[in-house]
PDB file of N, CA and C in Angstrom:
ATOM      1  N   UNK A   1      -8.264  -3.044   4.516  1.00  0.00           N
ATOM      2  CA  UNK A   1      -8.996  -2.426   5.608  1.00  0.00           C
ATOM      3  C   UNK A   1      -8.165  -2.538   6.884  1.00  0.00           C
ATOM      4  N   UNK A   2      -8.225  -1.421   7.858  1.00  0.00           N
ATOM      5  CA  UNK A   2      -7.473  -1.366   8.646  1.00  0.00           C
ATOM      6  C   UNK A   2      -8.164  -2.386  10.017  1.00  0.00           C
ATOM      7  N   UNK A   3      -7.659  -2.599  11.149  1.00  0.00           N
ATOM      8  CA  UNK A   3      -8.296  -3.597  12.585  1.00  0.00           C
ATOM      9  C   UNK A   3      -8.965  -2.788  12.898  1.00  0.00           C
ATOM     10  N   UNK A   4      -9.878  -3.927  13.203  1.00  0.00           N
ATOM     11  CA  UNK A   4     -11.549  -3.273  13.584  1.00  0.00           C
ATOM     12  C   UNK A   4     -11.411  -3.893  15.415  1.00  0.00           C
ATOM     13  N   UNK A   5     -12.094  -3.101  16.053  1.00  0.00           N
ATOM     14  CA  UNK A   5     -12.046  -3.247  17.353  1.00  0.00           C
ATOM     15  C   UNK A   5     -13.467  -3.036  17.985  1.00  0.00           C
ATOM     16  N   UNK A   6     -13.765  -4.048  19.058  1.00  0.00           N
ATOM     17  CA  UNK A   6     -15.299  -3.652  19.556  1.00  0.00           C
ATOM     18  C   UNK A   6     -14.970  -2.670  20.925  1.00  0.00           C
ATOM     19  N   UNK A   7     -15.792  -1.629  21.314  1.00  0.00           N
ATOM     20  CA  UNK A   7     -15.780  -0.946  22.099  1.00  0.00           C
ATOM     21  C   UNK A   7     -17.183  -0.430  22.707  1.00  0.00           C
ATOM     22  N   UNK A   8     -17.608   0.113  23.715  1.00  0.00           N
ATOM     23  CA  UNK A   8     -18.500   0.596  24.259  1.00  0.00           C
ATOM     24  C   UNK A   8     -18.803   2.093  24.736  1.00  0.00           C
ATOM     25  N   UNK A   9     -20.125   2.781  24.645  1.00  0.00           N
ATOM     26  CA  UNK A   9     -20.062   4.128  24.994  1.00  0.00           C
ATOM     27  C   UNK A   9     -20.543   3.981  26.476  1.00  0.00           C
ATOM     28  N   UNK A  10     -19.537   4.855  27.599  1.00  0.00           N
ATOM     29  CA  UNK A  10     -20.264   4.969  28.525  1.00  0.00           C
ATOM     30  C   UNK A  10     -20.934   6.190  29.322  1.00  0.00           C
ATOM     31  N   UNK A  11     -21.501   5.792  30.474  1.00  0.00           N
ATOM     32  CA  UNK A  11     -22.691   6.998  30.865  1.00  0.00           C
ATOM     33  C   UNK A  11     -22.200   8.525  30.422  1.00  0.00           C
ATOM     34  N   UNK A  12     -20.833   8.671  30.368  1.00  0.00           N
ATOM     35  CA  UNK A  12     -21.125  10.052  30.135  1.00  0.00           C
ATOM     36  C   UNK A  12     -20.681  10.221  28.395  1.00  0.00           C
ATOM     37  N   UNK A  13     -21.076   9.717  27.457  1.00  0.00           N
ATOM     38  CA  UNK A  13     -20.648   9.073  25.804  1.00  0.00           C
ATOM     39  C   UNK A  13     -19.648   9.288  25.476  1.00  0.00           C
ATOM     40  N   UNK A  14     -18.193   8.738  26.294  1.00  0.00           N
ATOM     41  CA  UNK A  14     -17.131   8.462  25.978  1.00  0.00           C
ATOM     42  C   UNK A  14     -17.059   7.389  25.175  1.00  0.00           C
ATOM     43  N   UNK A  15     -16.325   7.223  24.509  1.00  0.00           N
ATOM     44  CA  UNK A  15     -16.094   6.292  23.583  1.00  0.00           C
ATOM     45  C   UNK A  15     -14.481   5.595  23.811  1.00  0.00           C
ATOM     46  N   UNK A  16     -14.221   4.483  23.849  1.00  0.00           N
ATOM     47  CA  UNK A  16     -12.926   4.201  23.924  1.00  0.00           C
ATOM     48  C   UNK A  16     -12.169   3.379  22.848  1.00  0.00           C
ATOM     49  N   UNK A  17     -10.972   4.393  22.439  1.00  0.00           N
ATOM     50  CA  UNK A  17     -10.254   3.669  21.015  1.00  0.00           C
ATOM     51  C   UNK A  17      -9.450   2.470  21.623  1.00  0.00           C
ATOM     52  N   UNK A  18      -9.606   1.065  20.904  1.00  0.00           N
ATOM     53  CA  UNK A  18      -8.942   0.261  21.956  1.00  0.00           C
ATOM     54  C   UNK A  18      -7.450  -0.030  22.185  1.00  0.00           C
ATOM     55  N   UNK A  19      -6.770  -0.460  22.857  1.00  0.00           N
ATOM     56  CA  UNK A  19      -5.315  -0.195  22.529  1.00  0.00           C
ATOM     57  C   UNK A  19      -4.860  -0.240  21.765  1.00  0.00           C
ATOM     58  N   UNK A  20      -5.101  -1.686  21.118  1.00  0.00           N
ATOM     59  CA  UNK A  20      -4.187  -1.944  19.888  1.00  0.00           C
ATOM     60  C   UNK A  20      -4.664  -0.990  18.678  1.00  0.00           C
ATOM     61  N   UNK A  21      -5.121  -0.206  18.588  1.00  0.00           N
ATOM     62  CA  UNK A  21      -5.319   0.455  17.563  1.00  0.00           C
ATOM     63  C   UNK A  21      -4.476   1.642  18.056  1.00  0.00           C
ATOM     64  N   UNK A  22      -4.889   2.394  19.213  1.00  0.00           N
ATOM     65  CA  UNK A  22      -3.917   3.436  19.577  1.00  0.00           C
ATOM     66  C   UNK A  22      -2.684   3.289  19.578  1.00  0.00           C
ATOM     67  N   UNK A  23      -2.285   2.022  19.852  1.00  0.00           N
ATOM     68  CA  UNK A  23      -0.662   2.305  19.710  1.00  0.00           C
ATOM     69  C   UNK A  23      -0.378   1.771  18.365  1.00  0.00           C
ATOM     70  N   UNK A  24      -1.038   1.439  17.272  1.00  0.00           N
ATOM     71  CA  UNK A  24      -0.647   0.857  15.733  1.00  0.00           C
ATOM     72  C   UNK A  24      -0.783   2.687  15.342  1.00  0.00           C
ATOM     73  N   UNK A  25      -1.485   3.065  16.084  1.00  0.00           N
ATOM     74  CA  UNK A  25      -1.931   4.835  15.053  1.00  0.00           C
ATOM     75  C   UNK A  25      -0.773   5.846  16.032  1.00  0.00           C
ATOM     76  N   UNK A  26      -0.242   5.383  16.876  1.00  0.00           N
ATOM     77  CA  UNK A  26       0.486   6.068  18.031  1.00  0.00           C
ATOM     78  C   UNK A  26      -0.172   7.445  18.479  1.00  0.00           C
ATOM     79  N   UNK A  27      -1.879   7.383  18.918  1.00  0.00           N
ATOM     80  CA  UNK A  27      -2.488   7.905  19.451  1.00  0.00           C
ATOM     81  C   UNK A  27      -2.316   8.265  20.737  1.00  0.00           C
ATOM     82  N   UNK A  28      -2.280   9.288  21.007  1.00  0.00           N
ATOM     83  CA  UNK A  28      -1.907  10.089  22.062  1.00  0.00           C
ATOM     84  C   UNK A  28      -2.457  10.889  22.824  1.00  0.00           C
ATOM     85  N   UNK A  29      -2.836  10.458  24.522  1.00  0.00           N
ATOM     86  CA  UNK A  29      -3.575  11.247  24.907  1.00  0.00           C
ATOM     87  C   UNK A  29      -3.576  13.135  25.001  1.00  0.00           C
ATOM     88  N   UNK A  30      -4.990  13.679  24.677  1.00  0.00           N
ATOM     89  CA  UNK A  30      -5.410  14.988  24.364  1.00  0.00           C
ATOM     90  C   UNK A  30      -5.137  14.820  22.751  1.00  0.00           C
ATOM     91  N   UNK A  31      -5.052  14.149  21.951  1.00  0.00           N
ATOM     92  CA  UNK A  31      -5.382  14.624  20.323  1.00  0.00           C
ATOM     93  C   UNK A  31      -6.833  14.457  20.363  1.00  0.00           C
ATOM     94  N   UNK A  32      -7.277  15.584  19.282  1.00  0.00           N
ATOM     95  CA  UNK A  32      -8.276  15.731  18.644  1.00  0.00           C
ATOM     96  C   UNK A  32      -8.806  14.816  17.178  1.00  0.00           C
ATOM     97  N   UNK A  33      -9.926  14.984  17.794  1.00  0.00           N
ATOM     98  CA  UNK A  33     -10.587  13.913  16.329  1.00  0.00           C
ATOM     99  C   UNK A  33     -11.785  15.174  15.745  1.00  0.00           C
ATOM    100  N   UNK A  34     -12.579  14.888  14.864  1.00  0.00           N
ATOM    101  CA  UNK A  34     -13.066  14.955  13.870  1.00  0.00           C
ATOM    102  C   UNK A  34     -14.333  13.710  13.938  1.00  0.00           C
ATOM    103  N   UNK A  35     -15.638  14.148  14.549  1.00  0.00           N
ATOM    104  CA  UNK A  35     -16.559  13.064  14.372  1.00  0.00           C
ATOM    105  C   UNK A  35     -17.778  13.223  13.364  1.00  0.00           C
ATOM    106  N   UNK A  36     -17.806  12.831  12.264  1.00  0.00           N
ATOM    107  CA  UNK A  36     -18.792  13.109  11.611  1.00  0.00           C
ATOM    108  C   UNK A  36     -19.978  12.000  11.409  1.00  0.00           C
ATOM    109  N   UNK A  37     -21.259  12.175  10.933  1.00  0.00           N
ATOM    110  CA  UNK A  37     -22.302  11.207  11.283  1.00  0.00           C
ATOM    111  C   UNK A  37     -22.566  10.966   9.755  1.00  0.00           C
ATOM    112  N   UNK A  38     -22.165   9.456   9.351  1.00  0.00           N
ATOM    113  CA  UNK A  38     -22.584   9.196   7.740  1.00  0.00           C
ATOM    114  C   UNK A  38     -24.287   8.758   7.701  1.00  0.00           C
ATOM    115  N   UNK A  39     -24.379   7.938   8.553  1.00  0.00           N
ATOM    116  CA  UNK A  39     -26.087   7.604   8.228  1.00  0.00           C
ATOM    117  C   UNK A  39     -26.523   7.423   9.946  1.00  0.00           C
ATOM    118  N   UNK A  40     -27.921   6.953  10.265  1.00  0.00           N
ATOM    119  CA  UNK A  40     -28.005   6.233  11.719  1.00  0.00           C
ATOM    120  C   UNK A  40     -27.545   5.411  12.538  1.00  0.00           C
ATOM    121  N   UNK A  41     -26.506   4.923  11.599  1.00  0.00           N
ATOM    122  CA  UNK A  41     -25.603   3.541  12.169  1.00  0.00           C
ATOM    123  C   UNK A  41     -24.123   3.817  12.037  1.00  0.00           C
ATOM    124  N   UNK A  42     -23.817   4.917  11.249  1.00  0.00           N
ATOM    125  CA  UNK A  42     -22.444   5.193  11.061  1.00  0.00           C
ATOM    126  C   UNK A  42     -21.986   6.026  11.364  1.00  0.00           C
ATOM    127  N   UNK A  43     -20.602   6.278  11.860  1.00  0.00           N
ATOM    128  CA  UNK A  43     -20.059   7.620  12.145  1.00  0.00           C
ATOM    129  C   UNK A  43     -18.360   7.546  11.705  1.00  0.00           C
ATOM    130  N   UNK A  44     -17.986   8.604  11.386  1.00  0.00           N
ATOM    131  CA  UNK A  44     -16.429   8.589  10.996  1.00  0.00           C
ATOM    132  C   UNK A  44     -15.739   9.345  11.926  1.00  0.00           C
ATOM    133  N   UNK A  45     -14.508   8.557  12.673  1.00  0.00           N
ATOM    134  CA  UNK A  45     -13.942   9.129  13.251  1.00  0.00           C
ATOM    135  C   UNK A  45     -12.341   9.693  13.025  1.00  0.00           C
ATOM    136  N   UNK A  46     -11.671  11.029  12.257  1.00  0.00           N
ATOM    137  CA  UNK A  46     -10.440  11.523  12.028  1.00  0.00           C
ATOM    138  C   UNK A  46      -9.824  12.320  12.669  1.00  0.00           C
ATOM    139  N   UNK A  47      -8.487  11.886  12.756  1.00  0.00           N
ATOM    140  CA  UNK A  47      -7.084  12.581  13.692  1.00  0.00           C
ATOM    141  C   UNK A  47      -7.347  14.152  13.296  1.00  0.00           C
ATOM    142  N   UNK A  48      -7.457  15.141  13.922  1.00  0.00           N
ATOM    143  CA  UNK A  48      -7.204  16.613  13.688  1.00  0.00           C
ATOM    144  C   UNK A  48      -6.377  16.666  14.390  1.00  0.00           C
ATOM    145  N   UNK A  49      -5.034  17.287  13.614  1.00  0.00           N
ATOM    146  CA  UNK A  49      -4.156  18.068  14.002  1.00  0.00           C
ATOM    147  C   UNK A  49      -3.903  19.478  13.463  1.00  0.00           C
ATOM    148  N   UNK A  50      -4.168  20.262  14.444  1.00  0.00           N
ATOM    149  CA  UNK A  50      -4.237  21.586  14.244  1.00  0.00           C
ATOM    150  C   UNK A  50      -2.742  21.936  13.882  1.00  0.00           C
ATOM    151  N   UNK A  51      -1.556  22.165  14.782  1.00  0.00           N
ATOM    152  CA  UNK A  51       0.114  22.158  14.145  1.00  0.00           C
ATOM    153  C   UNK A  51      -0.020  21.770  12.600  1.00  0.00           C
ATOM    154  N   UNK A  52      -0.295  20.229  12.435  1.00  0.00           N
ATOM    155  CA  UNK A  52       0.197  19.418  11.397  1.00  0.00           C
ATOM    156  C   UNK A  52      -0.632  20.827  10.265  1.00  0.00           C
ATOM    157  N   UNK A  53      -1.865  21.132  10.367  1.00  0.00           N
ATOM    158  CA  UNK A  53      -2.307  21.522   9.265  1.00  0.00           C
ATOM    159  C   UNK A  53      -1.980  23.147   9.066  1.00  0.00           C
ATOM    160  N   UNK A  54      -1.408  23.990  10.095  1.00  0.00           N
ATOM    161  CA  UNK A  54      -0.908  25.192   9.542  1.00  0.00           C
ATOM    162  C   UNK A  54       0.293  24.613   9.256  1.00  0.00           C
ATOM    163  N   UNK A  55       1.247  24.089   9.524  1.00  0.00           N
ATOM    164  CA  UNK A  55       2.579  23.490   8.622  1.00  0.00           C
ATOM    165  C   UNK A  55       2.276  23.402   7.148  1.00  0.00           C
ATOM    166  N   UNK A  56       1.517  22.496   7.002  1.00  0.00           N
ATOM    167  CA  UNK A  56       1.181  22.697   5.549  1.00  0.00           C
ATOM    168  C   UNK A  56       1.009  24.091   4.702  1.00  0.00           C
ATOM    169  N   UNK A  57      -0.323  24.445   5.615  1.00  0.00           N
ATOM    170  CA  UNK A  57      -0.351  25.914   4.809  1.00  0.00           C
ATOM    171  C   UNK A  57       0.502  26.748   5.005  1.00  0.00           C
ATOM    172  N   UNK A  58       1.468  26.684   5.544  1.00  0.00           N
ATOM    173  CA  UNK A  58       2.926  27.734   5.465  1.00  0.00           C
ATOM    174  C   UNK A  58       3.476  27.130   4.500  1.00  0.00           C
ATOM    175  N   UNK A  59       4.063  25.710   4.374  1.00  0.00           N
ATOM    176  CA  UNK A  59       4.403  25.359   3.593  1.00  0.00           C
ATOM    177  C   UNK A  59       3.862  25.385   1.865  1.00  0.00           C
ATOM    178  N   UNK A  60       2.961  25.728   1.919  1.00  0.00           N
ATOM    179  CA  UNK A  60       2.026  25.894   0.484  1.00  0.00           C
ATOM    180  C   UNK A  60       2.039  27.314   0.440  1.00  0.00           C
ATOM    181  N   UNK A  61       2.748  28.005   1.140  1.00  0.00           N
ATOM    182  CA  UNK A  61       2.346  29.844   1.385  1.00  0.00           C
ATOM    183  C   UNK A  61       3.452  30.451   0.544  1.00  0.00           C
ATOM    184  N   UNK A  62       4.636  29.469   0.298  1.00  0.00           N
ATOM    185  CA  UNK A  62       5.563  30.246  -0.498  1.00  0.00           C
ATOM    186  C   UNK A  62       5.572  31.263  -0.982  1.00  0.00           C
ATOM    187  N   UNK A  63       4.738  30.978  -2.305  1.00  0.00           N
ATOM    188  CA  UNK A  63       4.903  32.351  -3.065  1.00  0.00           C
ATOM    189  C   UNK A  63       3.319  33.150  -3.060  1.00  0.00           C
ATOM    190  N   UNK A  64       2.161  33.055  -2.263  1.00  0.00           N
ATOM    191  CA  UNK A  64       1.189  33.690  -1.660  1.00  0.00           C
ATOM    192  C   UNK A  64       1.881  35.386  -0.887  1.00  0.00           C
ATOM    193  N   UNK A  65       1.046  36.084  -0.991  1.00  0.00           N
ATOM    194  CA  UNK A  65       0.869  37.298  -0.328  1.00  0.00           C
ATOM    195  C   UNK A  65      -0.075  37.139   0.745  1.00  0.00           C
ATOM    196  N   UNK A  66      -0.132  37.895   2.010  1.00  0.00           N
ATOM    197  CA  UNK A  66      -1.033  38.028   3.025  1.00  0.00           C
ATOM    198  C   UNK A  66      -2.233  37.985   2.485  1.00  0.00           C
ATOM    199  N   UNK A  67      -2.651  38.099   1.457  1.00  0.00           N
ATOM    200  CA  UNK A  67      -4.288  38.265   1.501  1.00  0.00           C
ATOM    201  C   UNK A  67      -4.720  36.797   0.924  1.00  0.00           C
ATOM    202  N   UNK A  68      -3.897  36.495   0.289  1.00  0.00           N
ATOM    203  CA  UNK A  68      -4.017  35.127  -0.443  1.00  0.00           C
ATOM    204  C   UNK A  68      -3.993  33.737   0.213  1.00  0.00           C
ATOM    205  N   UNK A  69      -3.532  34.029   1.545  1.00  0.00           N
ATOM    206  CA  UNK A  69      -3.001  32.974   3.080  1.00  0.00           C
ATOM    207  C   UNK A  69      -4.381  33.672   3.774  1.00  0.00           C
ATOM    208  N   UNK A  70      -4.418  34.563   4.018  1.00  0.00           N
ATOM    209  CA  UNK A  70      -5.691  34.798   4.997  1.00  0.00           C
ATOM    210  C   UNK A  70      -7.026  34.060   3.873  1.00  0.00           C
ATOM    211  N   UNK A  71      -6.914  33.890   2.826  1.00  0.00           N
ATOM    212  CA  UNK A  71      -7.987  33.503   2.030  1.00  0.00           C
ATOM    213  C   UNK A  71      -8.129  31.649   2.383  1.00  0.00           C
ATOM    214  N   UNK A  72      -6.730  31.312   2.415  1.00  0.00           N
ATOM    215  CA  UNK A  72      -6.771  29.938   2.058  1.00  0.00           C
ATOM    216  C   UNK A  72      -6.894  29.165   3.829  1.00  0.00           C
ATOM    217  N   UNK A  73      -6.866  30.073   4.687  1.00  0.00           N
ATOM    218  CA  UNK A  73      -7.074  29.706   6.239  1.00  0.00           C
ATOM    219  C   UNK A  73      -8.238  29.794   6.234  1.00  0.00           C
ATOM    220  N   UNK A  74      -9.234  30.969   5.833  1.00  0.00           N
ATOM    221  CA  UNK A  74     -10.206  30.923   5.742  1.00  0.00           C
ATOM    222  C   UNK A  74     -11.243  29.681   5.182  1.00  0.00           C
ATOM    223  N   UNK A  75     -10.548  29.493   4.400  1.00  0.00           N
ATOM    224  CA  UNK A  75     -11.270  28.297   3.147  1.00  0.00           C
ATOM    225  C   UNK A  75     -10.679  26.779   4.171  1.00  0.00           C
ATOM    226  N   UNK A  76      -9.971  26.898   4.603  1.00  0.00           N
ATOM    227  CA  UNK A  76      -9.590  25.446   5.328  1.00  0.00           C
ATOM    228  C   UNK A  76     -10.772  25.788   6.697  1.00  0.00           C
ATOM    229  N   UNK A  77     -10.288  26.753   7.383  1.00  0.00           N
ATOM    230  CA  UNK A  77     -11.487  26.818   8.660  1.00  0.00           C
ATOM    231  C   UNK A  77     -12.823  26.379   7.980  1.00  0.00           C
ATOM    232  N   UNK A  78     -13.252  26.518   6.819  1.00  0.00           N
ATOM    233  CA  UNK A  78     -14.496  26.558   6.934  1.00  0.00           C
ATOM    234  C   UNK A  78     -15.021  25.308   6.113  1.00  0.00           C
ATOM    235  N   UNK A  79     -13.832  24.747   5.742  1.00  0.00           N
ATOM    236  CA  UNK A  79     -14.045  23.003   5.668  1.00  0.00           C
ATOM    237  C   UNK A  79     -13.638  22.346   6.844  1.00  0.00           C
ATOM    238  N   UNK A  80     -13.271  22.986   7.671  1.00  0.00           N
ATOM    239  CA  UNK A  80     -13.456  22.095   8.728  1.00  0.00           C
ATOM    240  C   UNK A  80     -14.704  22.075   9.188  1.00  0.00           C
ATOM    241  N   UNK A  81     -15.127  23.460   9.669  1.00  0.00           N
ATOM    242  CA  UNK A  81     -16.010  23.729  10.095  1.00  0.00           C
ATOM    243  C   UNK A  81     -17.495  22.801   9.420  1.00  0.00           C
ATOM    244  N   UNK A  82     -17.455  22.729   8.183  1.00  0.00           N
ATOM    245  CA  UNK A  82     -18.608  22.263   7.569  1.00  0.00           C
ATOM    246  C   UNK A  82     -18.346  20.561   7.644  1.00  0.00           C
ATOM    247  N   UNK A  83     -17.440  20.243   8.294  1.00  0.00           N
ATOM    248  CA  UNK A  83     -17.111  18.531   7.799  1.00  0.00           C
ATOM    249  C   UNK A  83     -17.229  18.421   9.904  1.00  0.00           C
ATOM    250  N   UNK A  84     -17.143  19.186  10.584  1.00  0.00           N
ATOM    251  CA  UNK A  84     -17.299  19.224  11.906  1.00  0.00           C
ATOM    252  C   UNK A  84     -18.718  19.230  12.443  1.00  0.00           C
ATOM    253  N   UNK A  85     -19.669  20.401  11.876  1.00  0.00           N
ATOM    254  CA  UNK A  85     -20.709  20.743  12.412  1.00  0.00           C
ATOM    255  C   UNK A  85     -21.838  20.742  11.013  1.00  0.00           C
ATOM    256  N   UNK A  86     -21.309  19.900   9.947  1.00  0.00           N
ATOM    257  CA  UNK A  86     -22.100  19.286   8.754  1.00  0.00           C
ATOM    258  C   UNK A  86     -23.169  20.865   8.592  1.00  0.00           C
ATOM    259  N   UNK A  87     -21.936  21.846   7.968  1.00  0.00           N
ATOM    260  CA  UNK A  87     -23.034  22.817   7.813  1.00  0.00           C
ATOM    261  C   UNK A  87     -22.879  23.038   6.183  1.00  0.00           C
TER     262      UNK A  87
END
């Protein structure tokens, strides 16, 4: 298991990652996260990187045709989308 850190939300529900974790993850201010809600007490918080993840899908696009890449952007947007806004 990775270091666990105590932190606080304030008035306006910022949340703060605490250092030592940001600089073990070399977190960087303006990245995006990914907050999803597991139960009333839990929540998961993941790095989105938008770059990092069309790299991939170019890289997986090799031997795809345009319709077959517009399919698989599609299908990634809309796992994000459903792991973002739990639809």
């Amino acid at each position: 298991m990775g270091k666990v850190g105590l932190t606080r939300i304030d008035t306006k529900g910022r949340i703060v990652i605490p250092k030592e974790i940001r600089k073990r993850m070399g977190i960087k201010p303006g990245e995006e996260f990914l907050i999803t809600e597991i139960d009333g007490d839990t929540i998961v918080i993941k790095r989105f990187d938008v770059r990092k993840m069309l790299k991939e899908i170019i890289k997986n696009a090799g031997g795809l045709d345009l319709d077959e890449l517009e399919g698989e952007i599609e299908k990634e947007g809309s796992r994000v989308a459903k792991e973002l806004y739990d639809l």
